[in-house]
N, C-alpha and C. Protein backbone atom coordinates (compact mmCIF):
# COMPACT_ATOMS: atom_id res chain seq x y z
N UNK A 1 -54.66 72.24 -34.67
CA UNK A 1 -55.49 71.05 -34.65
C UNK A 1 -55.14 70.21 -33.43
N UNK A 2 -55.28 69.25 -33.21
CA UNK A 2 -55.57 68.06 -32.09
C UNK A 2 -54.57 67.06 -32.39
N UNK A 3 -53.84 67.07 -31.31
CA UNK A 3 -52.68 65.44 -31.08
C UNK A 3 -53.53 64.28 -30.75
N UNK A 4 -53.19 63.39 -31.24
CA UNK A 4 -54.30 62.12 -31.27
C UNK A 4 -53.23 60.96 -31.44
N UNK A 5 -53.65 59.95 -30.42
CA UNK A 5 -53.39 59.20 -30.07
C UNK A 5 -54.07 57.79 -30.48
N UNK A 6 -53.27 57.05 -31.44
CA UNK A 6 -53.95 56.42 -32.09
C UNK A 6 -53.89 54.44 -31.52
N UNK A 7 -53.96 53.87 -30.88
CA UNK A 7 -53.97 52.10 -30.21
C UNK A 7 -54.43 51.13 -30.80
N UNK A 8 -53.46 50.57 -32.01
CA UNK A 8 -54.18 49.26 -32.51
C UNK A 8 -53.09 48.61 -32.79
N UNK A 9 -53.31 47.30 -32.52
CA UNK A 9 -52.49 46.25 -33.05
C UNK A 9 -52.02 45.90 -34.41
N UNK A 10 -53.21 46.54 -35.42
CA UNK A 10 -53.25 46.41 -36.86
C UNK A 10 -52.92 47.24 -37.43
N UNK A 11 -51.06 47.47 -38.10
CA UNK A 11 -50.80 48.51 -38.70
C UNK A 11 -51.18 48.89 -39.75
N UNK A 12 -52.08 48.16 -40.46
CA UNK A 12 -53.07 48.66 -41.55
C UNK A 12 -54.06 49.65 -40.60
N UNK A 13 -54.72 49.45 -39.61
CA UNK A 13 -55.68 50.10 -39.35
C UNK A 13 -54.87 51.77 -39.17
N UNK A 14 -53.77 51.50 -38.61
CA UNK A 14 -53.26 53.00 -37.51
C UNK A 14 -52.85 53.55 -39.28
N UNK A 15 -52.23 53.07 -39.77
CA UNK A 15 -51.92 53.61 -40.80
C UNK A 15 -52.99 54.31 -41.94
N UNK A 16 -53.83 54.20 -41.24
CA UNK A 16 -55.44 54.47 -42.05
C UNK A 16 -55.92 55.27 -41.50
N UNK A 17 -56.09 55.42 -40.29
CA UNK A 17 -56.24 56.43 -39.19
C UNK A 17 -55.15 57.77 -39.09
N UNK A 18 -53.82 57.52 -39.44
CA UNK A 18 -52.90 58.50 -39.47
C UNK A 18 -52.99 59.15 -40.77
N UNK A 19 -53.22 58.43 -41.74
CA UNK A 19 -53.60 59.47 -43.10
C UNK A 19 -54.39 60.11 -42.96
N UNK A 20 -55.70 59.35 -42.71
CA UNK A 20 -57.16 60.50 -42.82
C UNK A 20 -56.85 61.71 -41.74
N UNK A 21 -56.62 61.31 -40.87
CA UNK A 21 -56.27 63.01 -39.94
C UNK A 21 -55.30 63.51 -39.75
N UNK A 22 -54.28 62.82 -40.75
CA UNK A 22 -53.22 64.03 -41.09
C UNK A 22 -53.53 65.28 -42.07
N UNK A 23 -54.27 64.57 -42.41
CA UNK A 23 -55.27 65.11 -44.07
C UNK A 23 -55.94 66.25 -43.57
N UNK A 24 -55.99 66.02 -41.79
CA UNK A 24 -57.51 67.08 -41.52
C UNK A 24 -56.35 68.07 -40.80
N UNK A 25 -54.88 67.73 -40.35
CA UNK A 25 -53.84 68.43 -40.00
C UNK A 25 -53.78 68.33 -38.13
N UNK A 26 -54.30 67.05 -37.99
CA UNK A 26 -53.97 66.44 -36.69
C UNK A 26 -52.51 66.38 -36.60
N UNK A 27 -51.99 66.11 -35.46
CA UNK A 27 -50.55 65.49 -34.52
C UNK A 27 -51.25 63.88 -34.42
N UNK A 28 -49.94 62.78 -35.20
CA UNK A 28 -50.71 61.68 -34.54
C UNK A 28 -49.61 60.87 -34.18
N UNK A 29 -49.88 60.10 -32.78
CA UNK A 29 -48.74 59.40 -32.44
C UNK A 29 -49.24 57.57 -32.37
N UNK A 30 -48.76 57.27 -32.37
CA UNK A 30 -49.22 55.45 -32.57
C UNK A 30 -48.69 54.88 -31.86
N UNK A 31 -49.71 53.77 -31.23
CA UNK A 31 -48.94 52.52 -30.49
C UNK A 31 -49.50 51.27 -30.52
N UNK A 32 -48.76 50.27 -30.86
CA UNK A 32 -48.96 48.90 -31.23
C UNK A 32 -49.93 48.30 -30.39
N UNK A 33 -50.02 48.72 -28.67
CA UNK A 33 -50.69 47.96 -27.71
C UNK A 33 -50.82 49.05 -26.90
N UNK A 34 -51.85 48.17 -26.38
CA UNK A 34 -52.53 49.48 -24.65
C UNK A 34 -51.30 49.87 -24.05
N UNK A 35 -50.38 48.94 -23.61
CA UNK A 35 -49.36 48.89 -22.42
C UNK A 35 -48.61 50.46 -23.45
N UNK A 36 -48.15 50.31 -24.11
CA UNK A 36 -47.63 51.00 -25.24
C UNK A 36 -48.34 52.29 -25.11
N UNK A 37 -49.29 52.29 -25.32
CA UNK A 37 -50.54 53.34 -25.59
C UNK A 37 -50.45 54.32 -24.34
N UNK A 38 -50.83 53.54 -23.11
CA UNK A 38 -51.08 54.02 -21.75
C UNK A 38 -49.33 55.14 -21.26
N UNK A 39 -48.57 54.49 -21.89
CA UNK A 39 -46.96 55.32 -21.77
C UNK A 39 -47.09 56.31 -21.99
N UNK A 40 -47.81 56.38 -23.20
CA UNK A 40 -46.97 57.33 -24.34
C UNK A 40 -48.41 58.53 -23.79
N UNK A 41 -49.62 57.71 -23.44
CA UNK A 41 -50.63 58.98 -23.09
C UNK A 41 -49.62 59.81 -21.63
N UNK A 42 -49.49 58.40 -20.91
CA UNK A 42 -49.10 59.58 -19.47
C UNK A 42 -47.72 60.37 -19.26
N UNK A 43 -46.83 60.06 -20.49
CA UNK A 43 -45.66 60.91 -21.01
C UNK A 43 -46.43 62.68 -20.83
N UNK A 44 -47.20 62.08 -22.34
CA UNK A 44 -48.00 63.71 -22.82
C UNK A 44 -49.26 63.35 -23.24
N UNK A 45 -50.16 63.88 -22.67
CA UNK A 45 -51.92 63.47 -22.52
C UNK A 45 -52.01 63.89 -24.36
N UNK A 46 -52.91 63.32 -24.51
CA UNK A 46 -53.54 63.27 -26.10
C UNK A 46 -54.50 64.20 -25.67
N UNK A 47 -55.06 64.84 -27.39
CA UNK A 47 -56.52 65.91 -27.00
C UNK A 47 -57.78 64.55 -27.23
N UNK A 48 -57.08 63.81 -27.57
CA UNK A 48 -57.98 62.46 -28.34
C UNK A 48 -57.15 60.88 -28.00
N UNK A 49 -57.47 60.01 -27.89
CA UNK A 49 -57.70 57.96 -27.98
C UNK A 49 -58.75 57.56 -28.79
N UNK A 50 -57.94 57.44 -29.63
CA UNK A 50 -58.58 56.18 -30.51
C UNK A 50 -58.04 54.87 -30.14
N UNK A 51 -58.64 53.95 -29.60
CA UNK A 51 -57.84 52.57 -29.51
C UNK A 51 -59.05 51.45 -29.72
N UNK A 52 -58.16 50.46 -30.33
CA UNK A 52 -58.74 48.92 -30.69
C UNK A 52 -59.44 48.47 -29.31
N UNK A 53 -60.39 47.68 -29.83
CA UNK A 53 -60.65 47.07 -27.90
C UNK A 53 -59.89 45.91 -28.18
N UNK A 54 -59.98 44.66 -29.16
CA UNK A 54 -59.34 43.66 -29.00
C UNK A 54 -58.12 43.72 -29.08
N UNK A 55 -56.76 43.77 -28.57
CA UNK A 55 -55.63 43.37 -28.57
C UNK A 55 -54.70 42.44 -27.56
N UNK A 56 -53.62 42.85 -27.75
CA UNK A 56 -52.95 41.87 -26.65
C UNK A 56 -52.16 42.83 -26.21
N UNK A 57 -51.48 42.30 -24.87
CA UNK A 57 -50.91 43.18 -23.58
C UNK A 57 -52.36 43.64 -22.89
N UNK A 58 -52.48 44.78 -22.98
CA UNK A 58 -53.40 45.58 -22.21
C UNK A 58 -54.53 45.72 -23.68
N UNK A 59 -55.87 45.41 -23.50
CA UNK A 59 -56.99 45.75 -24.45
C UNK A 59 -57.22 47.01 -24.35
N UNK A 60 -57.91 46.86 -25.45
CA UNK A 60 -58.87 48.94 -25.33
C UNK A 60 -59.63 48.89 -23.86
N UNK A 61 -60.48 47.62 -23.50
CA UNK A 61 -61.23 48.30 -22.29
C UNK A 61 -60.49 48.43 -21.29
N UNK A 62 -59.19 48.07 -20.87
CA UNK A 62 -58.08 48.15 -19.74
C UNK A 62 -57.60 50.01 -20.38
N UNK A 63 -57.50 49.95 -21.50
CA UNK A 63 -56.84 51.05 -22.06
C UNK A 63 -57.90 52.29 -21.84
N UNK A 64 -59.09 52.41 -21.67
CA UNK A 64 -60.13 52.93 -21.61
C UNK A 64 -60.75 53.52 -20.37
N UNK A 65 -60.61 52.32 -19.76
CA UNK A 65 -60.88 52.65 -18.22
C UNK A 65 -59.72 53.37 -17.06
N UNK A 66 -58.39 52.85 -18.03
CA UNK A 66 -57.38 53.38 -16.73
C UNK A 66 -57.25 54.67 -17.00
N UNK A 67 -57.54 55.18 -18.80
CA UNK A 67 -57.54 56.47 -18.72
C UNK A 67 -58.63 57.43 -18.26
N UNK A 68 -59.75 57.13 -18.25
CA UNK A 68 -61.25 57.82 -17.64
C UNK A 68 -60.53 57.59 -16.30
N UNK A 69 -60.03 56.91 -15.56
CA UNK A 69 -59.88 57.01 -14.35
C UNK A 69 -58.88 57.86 -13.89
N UNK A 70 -57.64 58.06 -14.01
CA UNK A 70 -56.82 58.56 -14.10
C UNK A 70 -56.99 60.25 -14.33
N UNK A 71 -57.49 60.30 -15.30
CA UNK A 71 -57.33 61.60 -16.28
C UNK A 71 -59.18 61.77 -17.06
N UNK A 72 -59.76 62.55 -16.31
CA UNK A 72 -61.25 62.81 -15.76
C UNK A 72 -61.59 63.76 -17.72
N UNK A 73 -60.20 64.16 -17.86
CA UNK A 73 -61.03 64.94 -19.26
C UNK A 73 -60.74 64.08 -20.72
N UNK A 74 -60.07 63.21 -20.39
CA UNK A 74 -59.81 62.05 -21.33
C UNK A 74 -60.67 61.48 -22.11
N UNK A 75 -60.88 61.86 -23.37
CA UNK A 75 -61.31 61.69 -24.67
C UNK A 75 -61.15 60.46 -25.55
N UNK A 76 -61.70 59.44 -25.47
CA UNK A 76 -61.27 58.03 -26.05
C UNK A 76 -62.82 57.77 -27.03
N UNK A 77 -62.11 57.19 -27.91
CA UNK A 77 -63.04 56.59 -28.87
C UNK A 77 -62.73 54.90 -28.79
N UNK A 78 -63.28 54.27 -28.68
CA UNK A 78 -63.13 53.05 -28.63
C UNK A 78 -63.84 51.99 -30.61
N UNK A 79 -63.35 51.33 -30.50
CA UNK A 79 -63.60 50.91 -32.36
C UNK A 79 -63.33 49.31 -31.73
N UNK A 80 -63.92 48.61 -32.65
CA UNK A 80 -63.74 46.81 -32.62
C UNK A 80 -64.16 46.83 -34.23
N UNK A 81 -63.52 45.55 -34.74
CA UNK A 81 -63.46 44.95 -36.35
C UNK A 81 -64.75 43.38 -35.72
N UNK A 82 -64.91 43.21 -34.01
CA UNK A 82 -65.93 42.24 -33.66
C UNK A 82 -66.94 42.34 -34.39
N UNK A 83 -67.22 41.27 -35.53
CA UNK A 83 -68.90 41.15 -35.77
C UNK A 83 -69.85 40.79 -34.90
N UNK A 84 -71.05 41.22 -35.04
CA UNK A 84 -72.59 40.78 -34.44
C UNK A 84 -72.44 40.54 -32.78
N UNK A 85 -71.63 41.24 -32.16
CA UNK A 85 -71.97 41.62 -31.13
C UNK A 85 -71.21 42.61 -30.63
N UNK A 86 -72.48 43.64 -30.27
CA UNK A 86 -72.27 44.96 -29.58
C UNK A 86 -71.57 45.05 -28.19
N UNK A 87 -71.28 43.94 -27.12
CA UNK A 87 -71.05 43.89 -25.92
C UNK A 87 -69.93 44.68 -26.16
N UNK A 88 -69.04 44.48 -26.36
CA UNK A 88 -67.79 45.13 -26.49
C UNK A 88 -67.44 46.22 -26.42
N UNK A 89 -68.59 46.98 -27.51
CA UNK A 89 -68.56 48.46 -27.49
C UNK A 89 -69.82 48.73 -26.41
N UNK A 90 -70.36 48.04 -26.38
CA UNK A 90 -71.37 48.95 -24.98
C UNK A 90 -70.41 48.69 -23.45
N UNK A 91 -69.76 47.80 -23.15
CA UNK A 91 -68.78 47.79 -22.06
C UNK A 91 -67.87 48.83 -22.26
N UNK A 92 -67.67 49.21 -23.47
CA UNK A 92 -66.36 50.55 -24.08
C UNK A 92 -67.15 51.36 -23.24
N UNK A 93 -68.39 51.73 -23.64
CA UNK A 93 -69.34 53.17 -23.20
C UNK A 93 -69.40 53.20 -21.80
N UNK A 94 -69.34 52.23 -21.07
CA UNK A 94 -69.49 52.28 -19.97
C UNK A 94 -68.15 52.56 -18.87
N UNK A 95 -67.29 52.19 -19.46
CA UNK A 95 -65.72 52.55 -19.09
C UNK A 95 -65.41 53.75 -19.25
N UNK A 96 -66.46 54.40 -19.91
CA UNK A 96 -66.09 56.10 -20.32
C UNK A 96 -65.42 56.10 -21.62
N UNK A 97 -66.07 55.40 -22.72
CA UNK A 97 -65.22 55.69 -24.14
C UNK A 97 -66.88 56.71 -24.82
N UNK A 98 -66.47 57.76 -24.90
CA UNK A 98 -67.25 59.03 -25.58
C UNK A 98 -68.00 58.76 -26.98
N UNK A 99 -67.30 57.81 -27.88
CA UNK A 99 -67.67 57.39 -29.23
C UNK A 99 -67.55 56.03 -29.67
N UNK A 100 -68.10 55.28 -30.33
CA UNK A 100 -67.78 54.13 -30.50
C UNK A 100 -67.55 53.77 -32.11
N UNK A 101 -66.98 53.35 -32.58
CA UNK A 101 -66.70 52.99 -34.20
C UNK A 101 -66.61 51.68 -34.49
N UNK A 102 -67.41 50.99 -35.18
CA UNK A 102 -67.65 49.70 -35.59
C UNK A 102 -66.59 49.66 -37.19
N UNK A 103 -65.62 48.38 -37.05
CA UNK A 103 -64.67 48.62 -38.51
C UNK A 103 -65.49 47.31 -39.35
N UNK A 104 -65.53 47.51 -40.50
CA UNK A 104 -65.16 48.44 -41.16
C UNK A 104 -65.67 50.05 -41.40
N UNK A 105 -64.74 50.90 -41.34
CA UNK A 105 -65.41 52.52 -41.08
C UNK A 105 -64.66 53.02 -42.64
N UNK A 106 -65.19 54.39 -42.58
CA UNK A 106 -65.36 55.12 -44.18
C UNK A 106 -64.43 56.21 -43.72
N UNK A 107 -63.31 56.78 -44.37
CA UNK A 107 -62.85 57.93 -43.84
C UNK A 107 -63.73 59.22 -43.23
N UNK A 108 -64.44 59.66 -43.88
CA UNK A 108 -65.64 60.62 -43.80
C UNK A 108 -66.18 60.38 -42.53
N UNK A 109 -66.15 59.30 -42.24
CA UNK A 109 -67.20 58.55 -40.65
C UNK A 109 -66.38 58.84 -39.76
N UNK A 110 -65.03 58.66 -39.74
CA UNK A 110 -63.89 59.12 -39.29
C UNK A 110 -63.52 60.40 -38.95
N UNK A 111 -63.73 61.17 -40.02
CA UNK A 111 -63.81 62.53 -39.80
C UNK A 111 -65.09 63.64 -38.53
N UNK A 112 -66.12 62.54 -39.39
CA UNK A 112 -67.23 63.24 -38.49
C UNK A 112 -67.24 63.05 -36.93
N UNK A 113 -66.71 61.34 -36.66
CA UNK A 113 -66.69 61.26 -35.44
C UNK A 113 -65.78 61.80 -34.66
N UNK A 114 -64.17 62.08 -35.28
CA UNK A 114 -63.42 62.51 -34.63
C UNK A 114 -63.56 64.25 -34.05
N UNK A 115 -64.00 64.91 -34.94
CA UNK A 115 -64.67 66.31 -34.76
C UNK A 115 -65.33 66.50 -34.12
N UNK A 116 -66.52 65.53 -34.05
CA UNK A 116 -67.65 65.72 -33.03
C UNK A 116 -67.40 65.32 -31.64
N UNK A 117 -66.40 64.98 -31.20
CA UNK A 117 -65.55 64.40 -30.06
C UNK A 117 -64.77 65.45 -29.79
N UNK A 118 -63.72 65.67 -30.74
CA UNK A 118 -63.09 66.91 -29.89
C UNK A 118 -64.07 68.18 -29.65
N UNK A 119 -65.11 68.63 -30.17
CA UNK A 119 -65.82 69.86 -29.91
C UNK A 119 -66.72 69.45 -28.66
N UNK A 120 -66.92 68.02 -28.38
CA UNK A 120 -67.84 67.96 -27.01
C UNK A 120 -67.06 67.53 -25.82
């Protein structure tokens, strides 16, 4: 299965994210913040990024863009808990984030999106 790289500030969220795709028999590694995140990707590249856009240190779209730039086959999903406005995640898409996930999300939604990401 797929090492995945999981970026949120909210250890409820990563911890929600690390069950459901341990479940599916992912590798998952976690980091509190982008700055954090961006290490641990250019240590050892992920097959997958999942990261928060809102945080502190470095955001998902800093986290997003340095990896599309950097590293051309880089696979990021970008997610916000932001209500009623999309900017966030359409600036994600445009930075090169492949998927976008609006929270609150359903494990199953989770599943589908993460699959359908690593196969494209």
């Amino acid at each position: 299965m797929a090492n995945i790289l999981i970026v949120d500030d909210d250890a409820s969220i990563r911890t929600a994210l690390r069950r459901i795709l341990e479940e599916e028999g992912h590798q998952i590694r976690e980091a509190a913040d982008g700055q954090i995140g961006l290490m641990l990707y250019r240590e050892a590249p992920a097959d997958l990024v999942i990261t928060d856009i809102l945080m502190p240190e470095r955001d998902g779209m800093e986290v997003t863009l340095a990896l599309t730039q950097e590293f051309l086959d880089a696979r990021v999903i970008a997610m916000t808990g932001a209500t009623g406005d999309q900017s966030f995640l359409n600036i994600a898409k445009l930075f090169g984030a492949r998927r976008l996930i609006q929270k609150p999300f359903t494990p199953e939604f989770i599943r589908r999106v993460v699959r359908f990401t690593l196969d494209h």
